[in-house]
Each structure stands twice: as C-alpha cells, then as structure tokens.
N, C-alpha and C. Protein backbone atom coordinates (compact mmCIF):
# COMPACT_ATOMS: atom_id res chain seq x y z
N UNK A 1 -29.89 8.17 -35.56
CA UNK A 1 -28.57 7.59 -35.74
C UNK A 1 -28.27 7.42 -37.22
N UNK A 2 -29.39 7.04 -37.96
CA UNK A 2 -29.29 6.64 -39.31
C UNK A 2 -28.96 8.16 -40.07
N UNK A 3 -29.97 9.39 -39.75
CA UNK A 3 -29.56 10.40 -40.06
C UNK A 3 -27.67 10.85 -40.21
N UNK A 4 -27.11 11.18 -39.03
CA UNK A 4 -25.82 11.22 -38.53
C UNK A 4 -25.04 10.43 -39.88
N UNK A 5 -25.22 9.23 -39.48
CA UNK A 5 -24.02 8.47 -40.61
C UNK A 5 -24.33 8.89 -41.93
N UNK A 6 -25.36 8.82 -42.25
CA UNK A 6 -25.90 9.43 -43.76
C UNK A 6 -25.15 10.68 -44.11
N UNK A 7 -25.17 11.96 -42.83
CA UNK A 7 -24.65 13.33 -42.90
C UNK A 7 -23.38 12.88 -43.12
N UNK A 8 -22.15 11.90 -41.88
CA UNK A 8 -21.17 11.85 -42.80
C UNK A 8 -20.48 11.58 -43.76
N UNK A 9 -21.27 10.55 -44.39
CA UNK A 9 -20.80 9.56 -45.61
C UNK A 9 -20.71 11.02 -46.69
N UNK A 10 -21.92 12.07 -46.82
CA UNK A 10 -22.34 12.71 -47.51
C UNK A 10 -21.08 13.52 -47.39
N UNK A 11 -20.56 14.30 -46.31
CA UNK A 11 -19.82 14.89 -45.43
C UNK A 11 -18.09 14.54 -46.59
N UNK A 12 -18.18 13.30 -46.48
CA UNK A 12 -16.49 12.73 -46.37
C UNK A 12 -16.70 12.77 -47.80
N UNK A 13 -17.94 12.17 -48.91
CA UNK A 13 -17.58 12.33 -49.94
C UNK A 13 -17.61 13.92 -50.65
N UNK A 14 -18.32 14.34 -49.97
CA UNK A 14 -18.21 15.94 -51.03
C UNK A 14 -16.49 16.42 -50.59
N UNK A 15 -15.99 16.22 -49.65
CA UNK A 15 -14.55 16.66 -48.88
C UNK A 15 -13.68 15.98 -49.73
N UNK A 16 -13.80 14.83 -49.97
CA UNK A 16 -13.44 14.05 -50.69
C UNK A 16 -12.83 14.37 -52.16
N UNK A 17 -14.11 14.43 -52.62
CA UNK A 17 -13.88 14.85 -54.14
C UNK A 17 -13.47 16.65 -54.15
N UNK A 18 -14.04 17.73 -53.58
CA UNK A 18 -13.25 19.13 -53.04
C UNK A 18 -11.70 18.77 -53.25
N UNK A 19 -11.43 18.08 -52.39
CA UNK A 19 -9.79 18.28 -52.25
C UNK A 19 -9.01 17.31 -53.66
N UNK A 20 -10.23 16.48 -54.17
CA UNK A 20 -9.61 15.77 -55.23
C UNK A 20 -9.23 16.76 -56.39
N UNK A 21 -10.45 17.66 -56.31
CA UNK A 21 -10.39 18.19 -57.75
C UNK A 21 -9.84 19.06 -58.01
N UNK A 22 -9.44 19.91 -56.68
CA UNK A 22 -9.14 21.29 -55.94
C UNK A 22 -7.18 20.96 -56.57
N UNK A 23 -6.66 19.83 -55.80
CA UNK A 23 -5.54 19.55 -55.89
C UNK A 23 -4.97 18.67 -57.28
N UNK A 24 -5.84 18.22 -58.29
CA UNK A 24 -5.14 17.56 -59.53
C UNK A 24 -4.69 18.30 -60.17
N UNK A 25 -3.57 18.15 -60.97
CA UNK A 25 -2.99 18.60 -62.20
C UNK A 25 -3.13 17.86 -63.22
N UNK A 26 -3.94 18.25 -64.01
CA UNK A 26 -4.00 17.59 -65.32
C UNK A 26 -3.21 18.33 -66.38
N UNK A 27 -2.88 17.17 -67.44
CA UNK A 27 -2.39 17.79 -68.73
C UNK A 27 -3.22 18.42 -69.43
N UNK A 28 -3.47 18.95 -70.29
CA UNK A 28 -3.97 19.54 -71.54
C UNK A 28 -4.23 18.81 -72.63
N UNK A 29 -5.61 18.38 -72.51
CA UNK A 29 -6.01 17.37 -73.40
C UNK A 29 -6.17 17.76 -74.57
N UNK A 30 -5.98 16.08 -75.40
CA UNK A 30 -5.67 16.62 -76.79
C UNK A 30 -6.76 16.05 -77.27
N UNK A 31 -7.32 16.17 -78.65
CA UNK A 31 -8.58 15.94 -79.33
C UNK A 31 -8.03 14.44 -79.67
N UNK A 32 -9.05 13.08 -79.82
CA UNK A 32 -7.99 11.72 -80.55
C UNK A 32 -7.65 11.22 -79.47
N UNK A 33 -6.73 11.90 -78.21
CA UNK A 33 -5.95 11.15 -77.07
C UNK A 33 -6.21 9.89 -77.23
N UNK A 34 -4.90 8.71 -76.98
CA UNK A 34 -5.09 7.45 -76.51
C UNK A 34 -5.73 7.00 -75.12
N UNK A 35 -6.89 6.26 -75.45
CA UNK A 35 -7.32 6.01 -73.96
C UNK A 35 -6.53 5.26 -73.16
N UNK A 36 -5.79 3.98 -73.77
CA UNK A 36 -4.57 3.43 -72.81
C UNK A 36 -3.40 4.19 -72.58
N UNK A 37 -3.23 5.64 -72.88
CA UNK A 37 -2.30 5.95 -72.06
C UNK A 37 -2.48 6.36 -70.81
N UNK A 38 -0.95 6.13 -70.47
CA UNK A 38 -1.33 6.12 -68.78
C UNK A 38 -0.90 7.68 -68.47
N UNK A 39 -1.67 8.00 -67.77
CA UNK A 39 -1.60 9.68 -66.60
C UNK A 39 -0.61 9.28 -65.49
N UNK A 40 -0.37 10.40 -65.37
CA UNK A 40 -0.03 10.43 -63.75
C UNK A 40 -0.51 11.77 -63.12
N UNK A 41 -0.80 11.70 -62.22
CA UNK A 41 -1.43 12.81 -61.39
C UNK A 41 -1.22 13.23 -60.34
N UNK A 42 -0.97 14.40 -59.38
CA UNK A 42 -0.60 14.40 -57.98
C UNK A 42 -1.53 14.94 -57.25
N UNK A 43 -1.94 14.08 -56.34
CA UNK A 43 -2.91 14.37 -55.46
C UNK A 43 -2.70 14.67 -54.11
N UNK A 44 -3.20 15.88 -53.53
CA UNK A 44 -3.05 16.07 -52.49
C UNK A 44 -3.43 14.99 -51.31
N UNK A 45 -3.08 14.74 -50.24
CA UNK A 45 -3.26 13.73 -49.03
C UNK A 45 -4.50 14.37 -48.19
N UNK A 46 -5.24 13.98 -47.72
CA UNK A 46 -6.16 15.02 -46.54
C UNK A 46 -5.50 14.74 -45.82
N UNK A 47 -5.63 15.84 -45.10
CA UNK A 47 -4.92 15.46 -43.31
C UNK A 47 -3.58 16.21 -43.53
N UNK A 48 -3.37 16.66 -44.83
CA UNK A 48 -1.73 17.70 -44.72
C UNK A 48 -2.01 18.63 -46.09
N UNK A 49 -1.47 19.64 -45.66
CA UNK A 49 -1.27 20.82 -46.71
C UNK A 49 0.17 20.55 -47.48
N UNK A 50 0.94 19.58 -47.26
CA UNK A 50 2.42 19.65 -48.01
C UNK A 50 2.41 18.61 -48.99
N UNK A 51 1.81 17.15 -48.12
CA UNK A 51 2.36 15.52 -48.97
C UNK A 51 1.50 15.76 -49.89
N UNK A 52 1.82 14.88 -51.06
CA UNK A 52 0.79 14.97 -51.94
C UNK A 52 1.63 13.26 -52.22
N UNK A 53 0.92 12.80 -53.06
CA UNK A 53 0.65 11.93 -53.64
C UNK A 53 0.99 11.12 -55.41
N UNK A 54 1.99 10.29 -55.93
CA UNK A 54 1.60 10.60 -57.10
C UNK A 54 0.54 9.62 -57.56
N UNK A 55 -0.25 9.04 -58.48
CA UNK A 55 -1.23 8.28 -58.80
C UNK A 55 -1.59 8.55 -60.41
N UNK A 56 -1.34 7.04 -61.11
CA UNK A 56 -1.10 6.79 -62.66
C UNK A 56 -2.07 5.82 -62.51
N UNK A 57 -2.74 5.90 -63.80
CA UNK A 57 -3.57 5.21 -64.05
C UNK A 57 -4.28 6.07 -66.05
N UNK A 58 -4.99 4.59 -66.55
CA UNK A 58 -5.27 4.90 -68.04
C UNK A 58 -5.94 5.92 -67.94
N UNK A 59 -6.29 7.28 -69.16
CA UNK A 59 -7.21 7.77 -69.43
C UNK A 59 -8.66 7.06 -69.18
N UNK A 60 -8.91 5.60 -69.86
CA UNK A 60 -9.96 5.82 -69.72
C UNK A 60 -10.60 5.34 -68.15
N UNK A 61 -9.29 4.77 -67.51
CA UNK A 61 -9.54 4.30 -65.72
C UNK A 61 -9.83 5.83 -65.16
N UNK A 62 -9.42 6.77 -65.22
CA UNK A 62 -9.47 8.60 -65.14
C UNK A 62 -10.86 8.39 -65.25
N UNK A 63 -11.52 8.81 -66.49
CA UNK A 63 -13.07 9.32 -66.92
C UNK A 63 -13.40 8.30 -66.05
N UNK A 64 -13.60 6.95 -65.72
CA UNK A 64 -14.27 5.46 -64.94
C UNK A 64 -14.45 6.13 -63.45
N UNK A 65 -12.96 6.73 -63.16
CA UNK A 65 -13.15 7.00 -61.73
C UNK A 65 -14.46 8.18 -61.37
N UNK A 66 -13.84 9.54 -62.24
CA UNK A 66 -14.66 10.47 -62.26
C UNK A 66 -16.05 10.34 -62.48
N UNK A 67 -16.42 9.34 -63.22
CA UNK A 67 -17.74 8.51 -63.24
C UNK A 67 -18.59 8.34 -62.03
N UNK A 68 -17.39 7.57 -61.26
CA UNK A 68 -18.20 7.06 -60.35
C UNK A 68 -18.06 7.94 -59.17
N UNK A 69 -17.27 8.63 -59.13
CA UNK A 69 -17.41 10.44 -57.90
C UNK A 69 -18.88 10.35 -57.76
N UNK A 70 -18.65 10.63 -59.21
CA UNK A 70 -20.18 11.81 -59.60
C UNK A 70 -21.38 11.13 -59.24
N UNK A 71 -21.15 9.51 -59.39
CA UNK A 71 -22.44 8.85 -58.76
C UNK A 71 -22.56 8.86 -57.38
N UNK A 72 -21.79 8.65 -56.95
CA UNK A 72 -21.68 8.48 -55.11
C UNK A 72 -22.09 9.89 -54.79
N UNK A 73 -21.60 11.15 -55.84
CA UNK A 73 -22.44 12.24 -55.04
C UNK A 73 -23.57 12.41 -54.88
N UNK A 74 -23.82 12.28 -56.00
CA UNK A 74 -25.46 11.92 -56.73
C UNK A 74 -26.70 10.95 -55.97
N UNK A 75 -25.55 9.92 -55.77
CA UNK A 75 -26.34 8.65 -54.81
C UNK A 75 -26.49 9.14 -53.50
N UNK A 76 -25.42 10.02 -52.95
CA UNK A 76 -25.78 10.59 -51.19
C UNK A 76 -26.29 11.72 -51.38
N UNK A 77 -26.74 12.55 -52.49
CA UNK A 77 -27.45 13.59 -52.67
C UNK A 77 -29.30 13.18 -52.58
N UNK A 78 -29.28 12.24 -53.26
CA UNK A 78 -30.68 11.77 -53.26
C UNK A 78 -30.90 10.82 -52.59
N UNK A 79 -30.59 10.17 -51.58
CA UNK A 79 -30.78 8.84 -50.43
C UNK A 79 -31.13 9.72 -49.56
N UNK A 80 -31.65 11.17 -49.25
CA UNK A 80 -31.55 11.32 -47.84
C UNK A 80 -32.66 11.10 -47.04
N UNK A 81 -32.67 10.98 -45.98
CA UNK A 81 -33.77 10.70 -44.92
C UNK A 81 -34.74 11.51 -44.52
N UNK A 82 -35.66 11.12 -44.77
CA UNK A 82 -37.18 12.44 -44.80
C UNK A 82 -38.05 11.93 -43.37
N UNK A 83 -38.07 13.15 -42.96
CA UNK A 83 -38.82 13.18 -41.34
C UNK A 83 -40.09 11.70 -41.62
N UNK A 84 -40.90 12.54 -42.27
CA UNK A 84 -42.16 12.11 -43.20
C UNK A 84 -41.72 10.26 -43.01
N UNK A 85 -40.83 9.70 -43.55
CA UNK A 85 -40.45 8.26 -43.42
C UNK A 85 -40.24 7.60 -42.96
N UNK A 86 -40.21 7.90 -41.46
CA UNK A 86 -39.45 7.54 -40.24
C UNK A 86 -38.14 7.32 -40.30
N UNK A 87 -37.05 7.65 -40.12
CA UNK A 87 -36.19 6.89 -40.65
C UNK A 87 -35.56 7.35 -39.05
C-alpha cells in the first residue's frame, strides 16, 4: 500500500512539474535583473489543453519555487521503498 502512494506522489509530481515547465513563458532574462520585480507567467491548467492560467509573483519567489520542484523531485526520487526493507 505504502509502495502505491509513494508511486503516485512520485507520479503527480514529475506530471506536475512536465506540464509546468512544458507550458511557461518566460521573458528573456537580463544580466543585474531586479529580484523584486514581479513576473507574470501563464500556466497551463492540467485537466485541459485550452485554460491556462495567469500567475505573478517576484523573481526571486520564481527561483524559491523552482527550488523547491527540484527538491520534492529529488526527495521522491530518493525515498523509495526497497523490497530488502520491508516496507
């Protein structure tokens, strides 16, 4: 059982971040950029090929988020459940 939920957490975040990264438009960063300026970004919705989303937030809240993607992938990449452990 523990396996299963593990597969989807793993599951929803790689899908997750796929469609995050798949669907942003970013500007064209400049060398210097202000970190309090604010972005805006449009993100696609899961669950539809049309809505998208818009979503603003600082440069440096941007790099913070992408930060922490990368850990949660990282973190369900290496948590997984080994026969060997019982789990």
């Amino acid at each position: 059982m523990l396996r299963i939920a593990s597969a989807a957490v793993l599951t929803a975040s790689l899908f997750s971040i796929a469609a995050a990264s798949a669907s942003v438009q970013e500007a064209p960063k400049r060398k210097g950029s202000d970190p309090n300026e604010v972005v805006c970004k449009k993100e696609a919705v899961l669950g539809s090929r049309l809505q998208t989303r818009k979503v603003c937030m600082t440069r440096s809240e941007w790099a913070g988020q992408r930060q922490a993607d990368r850990e949660n992938v990282e973190r369900s990449q290496t948590n997984t459940c080994q026969r060997q452990a019982g789990c």
